[in-house]
Protein backbone atom coordinates (compact mmCIF):
# COMPACT_ATOMS: atom_id res chain seq x y z
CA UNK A 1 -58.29 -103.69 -16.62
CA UNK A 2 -55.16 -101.54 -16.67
CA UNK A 3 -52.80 -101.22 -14.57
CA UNK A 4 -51.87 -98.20 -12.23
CA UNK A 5 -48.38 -97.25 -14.53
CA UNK A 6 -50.21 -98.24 -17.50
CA UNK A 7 -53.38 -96.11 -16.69
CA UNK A 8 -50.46 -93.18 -15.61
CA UNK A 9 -48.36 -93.42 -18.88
CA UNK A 10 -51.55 -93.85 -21.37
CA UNK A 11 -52.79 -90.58 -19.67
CA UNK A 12 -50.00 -88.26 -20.48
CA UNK A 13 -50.26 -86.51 -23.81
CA UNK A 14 -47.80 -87.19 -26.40
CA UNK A 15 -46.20 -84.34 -28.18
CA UNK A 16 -43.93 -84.16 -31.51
CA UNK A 17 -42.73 -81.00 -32.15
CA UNK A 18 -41.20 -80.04 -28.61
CA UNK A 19 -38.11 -81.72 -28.19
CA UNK A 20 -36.94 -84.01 -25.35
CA UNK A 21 -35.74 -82.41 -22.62
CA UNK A 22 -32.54 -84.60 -22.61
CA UNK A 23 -31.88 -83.46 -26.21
CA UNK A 24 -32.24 -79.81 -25.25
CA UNK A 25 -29.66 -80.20 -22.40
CA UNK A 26 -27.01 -81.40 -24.66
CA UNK A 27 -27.81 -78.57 -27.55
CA UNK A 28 -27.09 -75.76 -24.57
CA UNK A 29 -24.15 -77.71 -23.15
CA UNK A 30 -22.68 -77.57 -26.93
CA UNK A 31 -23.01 -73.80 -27.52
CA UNK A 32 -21.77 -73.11 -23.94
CA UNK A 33 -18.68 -75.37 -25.16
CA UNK A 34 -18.29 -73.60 -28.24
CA UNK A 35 -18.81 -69.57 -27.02
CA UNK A 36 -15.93 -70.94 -24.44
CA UNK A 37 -13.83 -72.04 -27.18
CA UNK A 38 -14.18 -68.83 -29.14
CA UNK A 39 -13.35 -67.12 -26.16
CA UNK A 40 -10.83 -68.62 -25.49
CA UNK A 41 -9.38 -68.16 -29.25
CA UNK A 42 -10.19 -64.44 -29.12
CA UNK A 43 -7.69 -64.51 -25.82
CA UNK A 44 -5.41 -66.45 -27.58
CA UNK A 45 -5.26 -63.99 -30.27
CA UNK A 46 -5.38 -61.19 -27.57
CA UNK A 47 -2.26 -62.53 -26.16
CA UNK A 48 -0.46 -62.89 -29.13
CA UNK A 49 -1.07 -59.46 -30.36
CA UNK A 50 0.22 -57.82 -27.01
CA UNK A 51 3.20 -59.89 -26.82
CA UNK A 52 3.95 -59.82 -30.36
CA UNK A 53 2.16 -57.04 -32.35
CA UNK A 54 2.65 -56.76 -35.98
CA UNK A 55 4.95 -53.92 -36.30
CA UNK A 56 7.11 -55.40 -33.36
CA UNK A 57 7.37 -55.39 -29.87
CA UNK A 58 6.96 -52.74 -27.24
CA UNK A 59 10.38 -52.44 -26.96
CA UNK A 60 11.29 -52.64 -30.40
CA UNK A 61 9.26 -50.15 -30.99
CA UNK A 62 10.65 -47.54 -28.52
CA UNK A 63 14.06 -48.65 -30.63
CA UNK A 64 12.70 -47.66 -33.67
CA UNK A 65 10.50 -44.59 -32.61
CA UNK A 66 14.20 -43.52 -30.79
CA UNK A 67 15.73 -43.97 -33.74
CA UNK A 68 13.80 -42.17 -35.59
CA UNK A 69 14.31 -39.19 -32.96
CA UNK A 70 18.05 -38.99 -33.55
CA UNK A 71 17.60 -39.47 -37.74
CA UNK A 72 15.40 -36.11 -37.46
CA UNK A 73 17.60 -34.44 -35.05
CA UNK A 74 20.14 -35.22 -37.20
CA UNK A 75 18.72 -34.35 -40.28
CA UNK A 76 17.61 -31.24 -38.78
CA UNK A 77 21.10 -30.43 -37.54
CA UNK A 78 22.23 -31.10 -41.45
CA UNK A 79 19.67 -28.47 -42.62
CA UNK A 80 21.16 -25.98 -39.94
CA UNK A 81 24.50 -26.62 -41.54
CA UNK A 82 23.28 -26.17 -45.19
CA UNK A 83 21.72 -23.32 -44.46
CA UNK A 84 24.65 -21.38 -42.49
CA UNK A 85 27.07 -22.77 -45.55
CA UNK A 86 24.78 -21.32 -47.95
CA UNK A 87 24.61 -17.86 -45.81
CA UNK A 88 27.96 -18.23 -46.29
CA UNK A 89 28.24 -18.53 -49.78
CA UNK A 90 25.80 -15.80 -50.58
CA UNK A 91 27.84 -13.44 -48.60
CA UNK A 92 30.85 -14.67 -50.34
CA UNK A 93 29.49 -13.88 -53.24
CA UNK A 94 27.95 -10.67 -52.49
CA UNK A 95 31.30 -9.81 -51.36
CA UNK A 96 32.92 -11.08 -54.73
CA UNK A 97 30.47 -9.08 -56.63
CA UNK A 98 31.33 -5.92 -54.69
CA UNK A 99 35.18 -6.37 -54.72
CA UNK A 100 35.29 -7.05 -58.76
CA UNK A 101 32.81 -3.64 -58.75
CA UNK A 102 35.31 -1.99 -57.28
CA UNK A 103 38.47 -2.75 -58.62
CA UNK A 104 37.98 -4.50 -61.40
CA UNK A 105 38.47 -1.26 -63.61
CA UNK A 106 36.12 -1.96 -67.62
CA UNK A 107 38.10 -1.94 -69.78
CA UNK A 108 36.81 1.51 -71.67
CA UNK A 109 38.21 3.43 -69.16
CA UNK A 110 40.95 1.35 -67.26
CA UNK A 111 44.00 2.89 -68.98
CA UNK A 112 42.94 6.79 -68.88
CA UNK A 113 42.36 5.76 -65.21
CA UNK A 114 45.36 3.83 -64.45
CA UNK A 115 47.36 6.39 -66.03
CA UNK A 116 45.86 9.49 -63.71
CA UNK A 117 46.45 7.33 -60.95
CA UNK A 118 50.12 6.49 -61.33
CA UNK A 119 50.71 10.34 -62.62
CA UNK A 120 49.21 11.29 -59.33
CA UNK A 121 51.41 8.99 -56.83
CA UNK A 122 54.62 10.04 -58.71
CA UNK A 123 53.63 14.06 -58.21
CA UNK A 124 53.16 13.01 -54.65
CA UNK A 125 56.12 11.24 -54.22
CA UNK A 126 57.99 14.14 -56.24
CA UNK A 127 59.51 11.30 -59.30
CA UNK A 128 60.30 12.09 -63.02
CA UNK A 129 58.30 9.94 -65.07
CA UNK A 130 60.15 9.19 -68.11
CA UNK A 131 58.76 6.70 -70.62
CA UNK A 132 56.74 3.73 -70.13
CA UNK A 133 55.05 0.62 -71.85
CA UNK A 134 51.41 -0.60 -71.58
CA UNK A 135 50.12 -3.99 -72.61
CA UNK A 136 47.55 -6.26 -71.31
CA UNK A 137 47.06 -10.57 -71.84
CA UNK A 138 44.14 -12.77 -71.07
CA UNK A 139 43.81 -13.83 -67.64
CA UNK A 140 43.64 -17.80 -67.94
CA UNK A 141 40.67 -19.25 -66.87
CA UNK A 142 38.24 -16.46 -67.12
CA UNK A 143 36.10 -15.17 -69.77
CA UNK A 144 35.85 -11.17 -69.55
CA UNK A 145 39.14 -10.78 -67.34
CA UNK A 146 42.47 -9.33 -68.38
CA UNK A 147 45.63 -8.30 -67.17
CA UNK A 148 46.97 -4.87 -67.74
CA UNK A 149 50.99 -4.38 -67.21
CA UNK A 150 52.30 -1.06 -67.03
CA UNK A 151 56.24 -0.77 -66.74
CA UNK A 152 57.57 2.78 -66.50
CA UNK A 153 60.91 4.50 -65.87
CA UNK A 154 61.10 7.13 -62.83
CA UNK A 155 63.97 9.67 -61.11
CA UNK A 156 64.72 10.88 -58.55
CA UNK A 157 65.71 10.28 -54.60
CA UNK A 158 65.36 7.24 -52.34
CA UNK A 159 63.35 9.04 -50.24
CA UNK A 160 60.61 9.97 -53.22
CA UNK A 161 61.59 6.20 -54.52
CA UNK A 162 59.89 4.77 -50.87
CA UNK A 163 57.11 7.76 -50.87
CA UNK A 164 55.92 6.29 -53.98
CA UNK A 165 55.40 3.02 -53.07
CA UNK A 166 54.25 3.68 -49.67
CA UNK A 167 51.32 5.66 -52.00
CA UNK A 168 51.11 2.82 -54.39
CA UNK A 169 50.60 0.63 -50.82
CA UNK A 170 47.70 3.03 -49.94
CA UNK A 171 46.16 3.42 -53.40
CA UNK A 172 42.52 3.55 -53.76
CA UNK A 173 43.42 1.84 -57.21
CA UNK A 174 43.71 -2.33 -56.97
CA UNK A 175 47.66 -2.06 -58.46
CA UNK A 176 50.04 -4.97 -58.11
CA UNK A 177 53.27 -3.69 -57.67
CA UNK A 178 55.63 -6.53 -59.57
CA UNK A 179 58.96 -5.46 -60.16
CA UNK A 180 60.98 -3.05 -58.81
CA UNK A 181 64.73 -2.17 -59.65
CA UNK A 182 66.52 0.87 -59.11
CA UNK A 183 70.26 1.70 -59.70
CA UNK A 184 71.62 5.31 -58.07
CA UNK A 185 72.81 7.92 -60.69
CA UNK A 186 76.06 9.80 -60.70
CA UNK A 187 74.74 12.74 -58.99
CA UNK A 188 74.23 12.50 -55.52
CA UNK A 189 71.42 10.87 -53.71
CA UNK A 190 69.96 10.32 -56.90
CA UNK A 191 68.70 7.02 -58.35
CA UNK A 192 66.84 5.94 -61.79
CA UNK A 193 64.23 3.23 -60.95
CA UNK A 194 62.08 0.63 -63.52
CA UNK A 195 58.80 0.08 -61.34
CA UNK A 196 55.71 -2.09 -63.07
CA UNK A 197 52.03 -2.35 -62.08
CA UNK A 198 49.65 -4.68 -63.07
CA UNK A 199 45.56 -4.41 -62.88
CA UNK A 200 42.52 -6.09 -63.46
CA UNK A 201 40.76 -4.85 -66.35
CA UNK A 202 37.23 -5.78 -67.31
CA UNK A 203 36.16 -6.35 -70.80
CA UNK A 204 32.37 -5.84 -71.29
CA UNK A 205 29.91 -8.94 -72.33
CA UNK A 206 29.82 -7.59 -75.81
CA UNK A 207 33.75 -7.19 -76.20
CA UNK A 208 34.39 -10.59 -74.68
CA UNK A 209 32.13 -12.30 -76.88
CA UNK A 210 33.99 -10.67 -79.58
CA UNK A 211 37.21 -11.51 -78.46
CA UNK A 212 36.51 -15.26 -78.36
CA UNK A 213 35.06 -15.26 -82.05
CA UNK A 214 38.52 -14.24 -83.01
């Protein structure tokens, strides 16, 4: 005959595929442990990335995003600049342009107008012409540019002498007065005076390229 704990433990059923309820404790104790420990690495890694993020610091980069402030003010100052420079040399050469339209005489009709011009401030001025000399020379350094020289021989008062350069002073004409010498005459009030001009002339682009073949 059995005995009472025998007779209890024969009559409980044995099973083989549930597991032990011991086992099962420790399997949910070791995925607790390890869901902790990732947890706790994700943190970690949290952490790290606030303090130190990959492109730097907080504060480094508030440096760097200031810096980068000033280098496009800066750069956009330097734009400003170029631009007012270049307004500037437009209108300097706009102006060039104009000036060198206006008295920069071509070359086809600089003496016939340099000529009427001078005629016209000694009739003013109430001088004798007498005879004169024309010639004109290269201006160095340019390539349709020359220089036209014009010295002439004049008579006649003081008073017409300084009338005639006062018009020469307010001549629509671009002429370079040069040289000037005067020496009185024998009759009274009366001098004889050697006065020379000079004046841009113009060759054409045909004429220059001419000129420089020779």
């Amino acid at each position: 005959m059995l005995k009472s704990s025998e007779a209890s433990t024969a009559l409980l059923p044995v099973s083989h595929g549930a597991p032990l309820p011991l086992k099962a404790g420790g399997k949910v104790q070791w995925r607790l442990k390890m869901a902790a420990g990732a947890l706790a690495l994700l943190n970690g890694i949290g952490l790290f990335l606030y303090f130190f993020p990959p492109g730097g610091s907080r504060a480094e980069l508030t440096q760097q995003i200031s810096q980068l402030r000033g280098q496009i003010a800066a750069a956009r100052a330097q734009t400003g600049r170029l631009a007012t420079t270049a307004g500037k040399v437009e209108a300097g050469s706009k102006e060039s342009g104009s000036f060198e339209a206006k008295y920069f005489l071509p070359k086809r009709e600089a003496y016939l107008k340099v000529v009427e011009e001078i005629q016209r401030m000694a009739k003013a001025s109430n001088l004798q012409e007498r005879d004169g000399v024309w010639s004109d020379e290269p201006i160095e350094g340019t390539a349709d540019l020359r220089l036209l020289n014009m010295t002439a021989n004049y008579a006649g008062s003081y008073a017409s002498l300084m009338q005639f350069v006062n018009e020469a002073d307010h001549s629509p004409m671009l002429l370079m007065l040069d040289a000037l010498q005067a020496a009185p005459q024998q009759k009274s009030g009366q001098i004889n005076a050697s006065i020379r001009f000079q004046a841009i002339v113009r060759e054409e682009a045909g004429s220059a390229a001419a000129g420089a073949r020779q």
